[in-house]
Protein backbone atom coordinates (compact mmCIF):
# COMPACT_ATOMS: atom_id res chain seq x y z
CA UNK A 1 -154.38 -10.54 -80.68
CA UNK A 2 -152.70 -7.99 -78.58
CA UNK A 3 -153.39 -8.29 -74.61
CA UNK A 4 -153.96 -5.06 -73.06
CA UNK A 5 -153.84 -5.00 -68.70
CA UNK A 6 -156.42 -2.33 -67.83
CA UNK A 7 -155.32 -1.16 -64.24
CA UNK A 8 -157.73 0.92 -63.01
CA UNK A 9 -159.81 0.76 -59.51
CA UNK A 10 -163.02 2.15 -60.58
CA UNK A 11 -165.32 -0.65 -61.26
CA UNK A 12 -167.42 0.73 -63.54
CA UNK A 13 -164.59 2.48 -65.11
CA UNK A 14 -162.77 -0.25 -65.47
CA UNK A 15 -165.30 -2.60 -66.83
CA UNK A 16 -166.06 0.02 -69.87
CA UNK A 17 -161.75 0.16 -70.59
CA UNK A 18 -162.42 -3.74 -70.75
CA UNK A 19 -165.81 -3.65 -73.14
CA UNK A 20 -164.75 -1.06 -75.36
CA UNK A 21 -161.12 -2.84 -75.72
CA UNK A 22 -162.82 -6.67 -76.67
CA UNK A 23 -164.45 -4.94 -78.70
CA UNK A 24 -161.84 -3.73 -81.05
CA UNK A 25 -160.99 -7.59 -80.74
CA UNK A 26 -158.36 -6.85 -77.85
CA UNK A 27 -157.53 -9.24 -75.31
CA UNK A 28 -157.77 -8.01 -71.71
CA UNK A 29 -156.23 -8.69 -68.29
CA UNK A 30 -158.23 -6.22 -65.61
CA UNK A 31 -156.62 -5.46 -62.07
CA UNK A 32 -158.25 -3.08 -59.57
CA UNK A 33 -155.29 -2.47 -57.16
CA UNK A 34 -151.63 -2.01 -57.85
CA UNK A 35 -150.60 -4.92 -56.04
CA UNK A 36 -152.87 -7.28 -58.24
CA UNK A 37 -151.77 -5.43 -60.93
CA UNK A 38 -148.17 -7.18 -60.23
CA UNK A 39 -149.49 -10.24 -58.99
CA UNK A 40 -150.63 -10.81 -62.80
CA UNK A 41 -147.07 -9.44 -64.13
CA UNK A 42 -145.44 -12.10 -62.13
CA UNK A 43 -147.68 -14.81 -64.24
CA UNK A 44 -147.83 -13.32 -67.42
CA UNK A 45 -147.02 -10.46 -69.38
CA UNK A 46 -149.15 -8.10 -72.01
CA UNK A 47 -148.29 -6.37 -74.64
CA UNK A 48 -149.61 -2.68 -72.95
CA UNK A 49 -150.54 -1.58 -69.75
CA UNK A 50 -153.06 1.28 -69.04
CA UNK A 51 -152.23 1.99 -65.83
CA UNK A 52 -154.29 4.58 -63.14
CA UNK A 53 -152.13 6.63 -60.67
CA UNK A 54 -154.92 6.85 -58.13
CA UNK A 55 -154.87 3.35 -56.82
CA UNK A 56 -156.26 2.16 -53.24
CA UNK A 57 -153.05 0.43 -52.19
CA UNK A 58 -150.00 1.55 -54.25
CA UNK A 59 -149.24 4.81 -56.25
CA UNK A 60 -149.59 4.47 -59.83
CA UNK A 61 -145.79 5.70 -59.68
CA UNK A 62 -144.82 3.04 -57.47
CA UNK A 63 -146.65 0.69 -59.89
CA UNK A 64 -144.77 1.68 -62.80
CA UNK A 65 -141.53 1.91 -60.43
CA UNK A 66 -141.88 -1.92 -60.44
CA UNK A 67 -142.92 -2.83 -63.74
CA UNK A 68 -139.30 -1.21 -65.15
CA UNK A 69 -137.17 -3.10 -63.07
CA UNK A 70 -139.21 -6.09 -64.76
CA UNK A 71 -139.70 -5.13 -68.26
CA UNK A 72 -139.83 -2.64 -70.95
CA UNK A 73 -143.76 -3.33 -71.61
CA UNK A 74 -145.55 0.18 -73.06
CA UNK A 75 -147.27 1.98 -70.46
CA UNK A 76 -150.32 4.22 -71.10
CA UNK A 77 -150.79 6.14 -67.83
CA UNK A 78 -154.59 7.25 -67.27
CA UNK A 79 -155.02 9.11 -64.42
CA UNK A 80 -157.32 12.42 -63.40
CA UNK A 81 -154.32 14.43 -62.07
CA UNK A 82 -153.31 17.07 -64.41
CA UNK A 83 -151.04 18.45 -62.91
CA UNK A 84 -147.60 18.97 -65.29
CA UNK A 85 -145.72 17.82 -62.59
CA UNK A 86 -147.43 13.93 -62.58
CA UNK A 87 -146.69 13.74 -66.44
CA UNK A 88 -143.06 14.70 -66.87
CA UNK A 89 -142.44 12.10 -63.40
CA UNK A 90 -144.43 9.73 -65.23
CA UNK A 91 -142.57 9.98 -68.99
CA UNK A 92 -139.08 10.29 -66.17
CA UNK A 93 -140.27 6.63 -64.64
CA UNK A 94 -140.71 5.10 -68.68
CA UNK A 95 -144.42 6.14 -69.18
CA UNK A 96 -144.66 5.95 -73.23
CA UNK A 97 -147.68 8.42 -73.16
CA UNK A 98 -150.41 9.98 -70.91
CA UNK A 99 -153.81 10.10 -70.62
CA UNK A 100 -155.88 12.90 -68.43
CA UNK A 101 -159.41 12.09 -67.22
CA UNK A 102 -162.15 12.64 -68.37
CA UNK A 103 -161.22 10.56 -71.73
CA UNK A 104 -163.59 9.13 -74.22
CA UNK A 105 -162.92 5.29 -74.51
CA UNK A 106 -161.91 5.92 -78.36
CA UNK A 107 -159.16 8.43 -77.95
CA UNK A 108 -158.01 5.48 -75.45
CA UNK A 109 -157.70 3.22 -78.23
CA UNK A 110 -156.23 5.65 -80.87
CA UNK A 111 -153.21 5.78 -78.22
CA UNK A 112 -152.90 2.21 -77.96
CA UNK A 113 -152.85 1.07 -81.45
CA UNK A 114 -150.31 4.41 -82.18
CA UNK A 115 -148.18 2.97 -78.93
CA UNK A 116 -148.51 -1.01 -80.37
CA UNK A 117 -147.73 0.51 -84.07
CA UNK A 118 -144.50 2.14 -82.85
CA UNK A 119 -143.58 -1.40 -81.89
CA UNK A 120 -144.79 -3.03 -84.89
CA UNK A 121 -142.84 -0.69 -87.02
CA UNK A 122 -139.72 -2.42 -86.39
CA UNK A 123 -140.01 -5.10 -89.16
CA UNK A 124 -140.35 -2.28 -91.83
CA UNK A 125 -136.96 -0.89 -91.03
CA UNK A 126 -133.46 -2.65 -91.76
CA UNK A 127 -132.90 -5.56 -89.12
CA UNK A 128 -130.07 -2.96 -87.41
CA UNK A 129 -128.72 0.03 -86.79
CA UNK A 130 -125.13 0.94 -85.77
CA UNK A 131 -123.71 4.19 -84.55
CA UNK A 132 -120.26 4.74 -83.14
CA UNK A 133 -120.57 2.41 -79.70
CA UNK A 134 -124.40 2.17 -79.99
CA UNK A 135 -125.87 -0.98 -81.98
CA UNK A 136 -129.62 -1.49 -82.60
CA UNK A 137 -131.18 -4.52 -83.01
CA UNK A 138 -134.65 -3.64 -84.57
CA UNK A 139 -136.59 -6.44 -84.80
CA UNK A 140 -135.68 -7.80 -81.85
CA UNK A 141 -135.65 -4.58 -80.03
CA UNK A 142 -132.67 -4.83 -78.40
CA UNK A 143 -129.45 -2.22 -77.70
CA UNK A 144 -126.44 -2.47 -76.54
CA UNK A 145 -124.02 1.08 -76.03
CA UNK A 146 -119.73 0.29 -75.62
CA UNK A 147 -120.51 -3.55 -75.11
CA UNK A 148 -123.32 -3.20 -72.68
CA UNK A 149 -127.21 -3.79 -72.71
CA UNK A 150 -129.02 -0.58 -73.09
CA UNK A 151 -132.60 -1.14 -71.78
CA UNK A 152 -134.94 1.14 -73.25
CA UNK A 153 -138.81 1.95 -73.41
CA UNK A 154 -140.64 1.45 -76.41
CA UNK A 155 -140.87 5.21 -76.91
CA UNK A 156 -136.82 5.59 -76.25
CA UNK A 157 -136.34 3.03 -78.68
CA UNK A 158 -138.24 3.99 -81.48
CA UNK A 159 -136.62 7.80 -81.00
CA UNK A 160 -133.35 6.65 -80.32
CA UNK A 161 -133.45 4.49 -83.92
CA UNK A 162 -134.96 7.34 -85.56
CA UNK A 163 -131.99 9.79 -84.42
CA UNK A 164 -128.88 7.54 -85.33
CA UNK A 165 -130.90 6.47 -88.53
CA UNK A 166 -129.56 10.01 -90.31
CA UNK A 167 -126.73 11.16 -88.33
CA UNK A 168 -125.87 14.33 -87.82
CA UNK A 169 -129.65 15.83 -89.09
CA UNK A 170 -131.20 18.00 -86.63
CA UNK A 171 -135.16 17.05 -85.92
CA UNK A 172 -137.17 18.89 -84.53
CA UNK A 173 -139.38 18.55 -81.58
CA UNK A 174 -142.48 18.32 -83.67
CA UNK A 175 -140.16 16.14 -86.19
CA UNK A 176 -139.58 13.85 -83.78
CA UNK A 177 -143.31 13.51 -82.01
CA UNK A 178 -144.46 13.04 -85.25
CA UNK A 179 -142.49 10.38 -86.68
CA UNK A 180 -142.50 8.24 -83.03
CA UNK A 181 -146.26 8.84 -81.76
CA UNK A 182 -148.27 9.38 -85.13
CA UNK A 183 -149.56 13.12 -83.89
CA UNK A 184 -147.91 16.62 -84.03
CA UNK A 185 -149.44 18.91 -81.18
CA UNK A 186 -147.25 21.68 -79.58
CA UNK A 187 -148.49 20.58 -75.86
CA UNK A 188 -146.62 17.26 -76.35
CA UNK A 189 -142.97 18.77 -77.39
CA UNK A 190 -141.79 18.73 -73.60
CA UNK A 191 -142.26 14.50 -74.32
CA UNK A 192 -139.61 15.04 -76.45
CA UNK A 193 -137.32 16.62 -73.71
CA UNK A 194 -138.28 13.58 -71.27
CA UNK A 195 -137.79 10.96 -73.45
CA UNK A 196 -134.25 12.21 -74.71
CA UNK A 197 -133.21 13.18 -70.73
CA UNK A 198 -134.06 9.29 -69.96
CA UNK A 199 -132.42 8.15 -73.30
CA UNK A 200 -128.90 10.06 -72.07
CA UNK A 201 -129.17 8.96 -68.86
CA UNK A 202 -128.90 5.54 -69.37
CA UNK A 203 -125.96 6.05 -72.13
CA UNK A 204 -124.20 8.24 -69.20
CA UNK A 205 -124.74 5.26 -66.99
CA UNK A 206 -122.35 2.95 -69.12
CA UNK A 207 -120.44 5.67 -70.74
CA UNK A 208 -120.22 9.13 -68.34
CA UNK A 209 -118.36 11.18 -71.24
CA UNK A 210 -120.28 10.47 -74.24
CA UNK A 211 -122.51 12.92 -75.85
CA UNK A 212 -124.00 10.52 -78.77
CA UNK A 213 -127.34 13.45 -78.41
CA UNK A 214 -126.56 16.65 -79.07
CA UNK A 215 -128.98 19.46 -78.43
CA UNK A 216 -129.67 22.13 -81.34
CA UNK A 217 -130.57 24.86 -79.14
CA UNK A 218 -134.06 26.28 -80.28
CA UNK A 219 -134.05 23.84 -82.69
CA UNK A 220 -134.11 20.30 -81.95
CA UNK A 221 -131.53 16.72 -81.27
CA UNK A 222 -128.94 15.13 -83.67
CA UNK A 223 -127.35 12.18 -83.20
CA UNK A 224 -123.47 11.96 -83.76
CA UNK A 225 -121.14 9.57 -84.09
CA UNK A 226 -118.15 11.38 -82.49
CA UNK A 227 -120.16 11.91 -79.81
């Protein structure tokens, strides 16, 4: 049973997240502020987080700030602001998708189980994946790049493996949201963008000069090994 921790300071709000979750046989973990949101990290961990930017203490960017420098836990944000701005921060910080209020409480779930299934994936695939410096440990979702740990969200992971699994093809956008969050919708391709800019950010961190993702202008990514 996967444990979801609804974070989300509307009462009422919150207590539906929690009802409709148990009731597709989810266990839940509520929290009502940020900082009781990380008060339960600190004790235990679940498998997803749906996490509310508007909180009456901390940011829900703070929040998510502070769960990275703990773990690589999915992170659903739900949050009213719509502004494109809040996303792309949000998918920047390690957000693996994004949620705009109002929602209906079953889209909520059709995003979790694609999130949890992204994850679940893993033990369909071969046990690892190698690619010039990079290595790919898939069941155990690990990574390491030139000898050092590569920590990666769930949603960098599963694109990262899907790139270096066929070298040198170019996906597309659409290719690539398709294959790593189950849905192909042209308002999601700037994801794409995020996820890839985090993804070569931390390579660039252990290795400055590498260029492992290569950009297909107008087209897409490829992965290469002389990169």
């Amino acid at each position: 049973m996967n444990k979801i921790l609804v974070v989300e300071d509307e009462k009422k709000l919150n207590q539906i997240l929690q009802d409709y979750l148990m009731h597709y046989n989810y266990a839940v973990l509520s929290a009502l502020s940020g900082q009781e949101a990380l008060d339960i990290l600190d004790k235990e961990m679940p498998d997803l987080i749906l996490l509310d930017l508007n909180l009456p203490d901390i940011d829900g960017l703070d929040v998510l700030r502070e769960v990275r420098k703990k773990s690589q836990v999915p992170v659903i944000i739900v949050s009213a602001r719509i502004e494109e701005v809040d996303r792309l921060i949000g998918l920047e910080l390690g957000a693996d998708d994004y949620i705009i209020k109002p929602f209906s409480p079953r889209e909520v779930v059709a995003r979790i189980k694609a999130v949890l299934r992204r994850l679940e994936r893993g033990a369909e695939k071969p046990s690892h994946l190698c690619l010039g410096a990079l290595y790919m440990d898939l069941p155990g979702h690990t990574a390491e790049f030139a000898g050092s740990p590569l920590e990666l969200t769930p949603a960098e992971f599963e694109l990262l493996a899907l790139l270096i699994s066929e070298p040198d093809r170019v996906f597309t956008r659409l290719e690539l949201l398709e294959a790593t969050q189950g849905r192909r919708f042209e308002g999601y391709k700037r994801t794409i963008d995020i996820h890839v800019k985090n993804i070569r950010r931390k390579l660039k961190a252990i290795e400055p000069e590498n260029r492992l993702i290569q950009t297909v202008f107008g087209v897409g990514y490829r992965a290469c090994e002389q990169g």
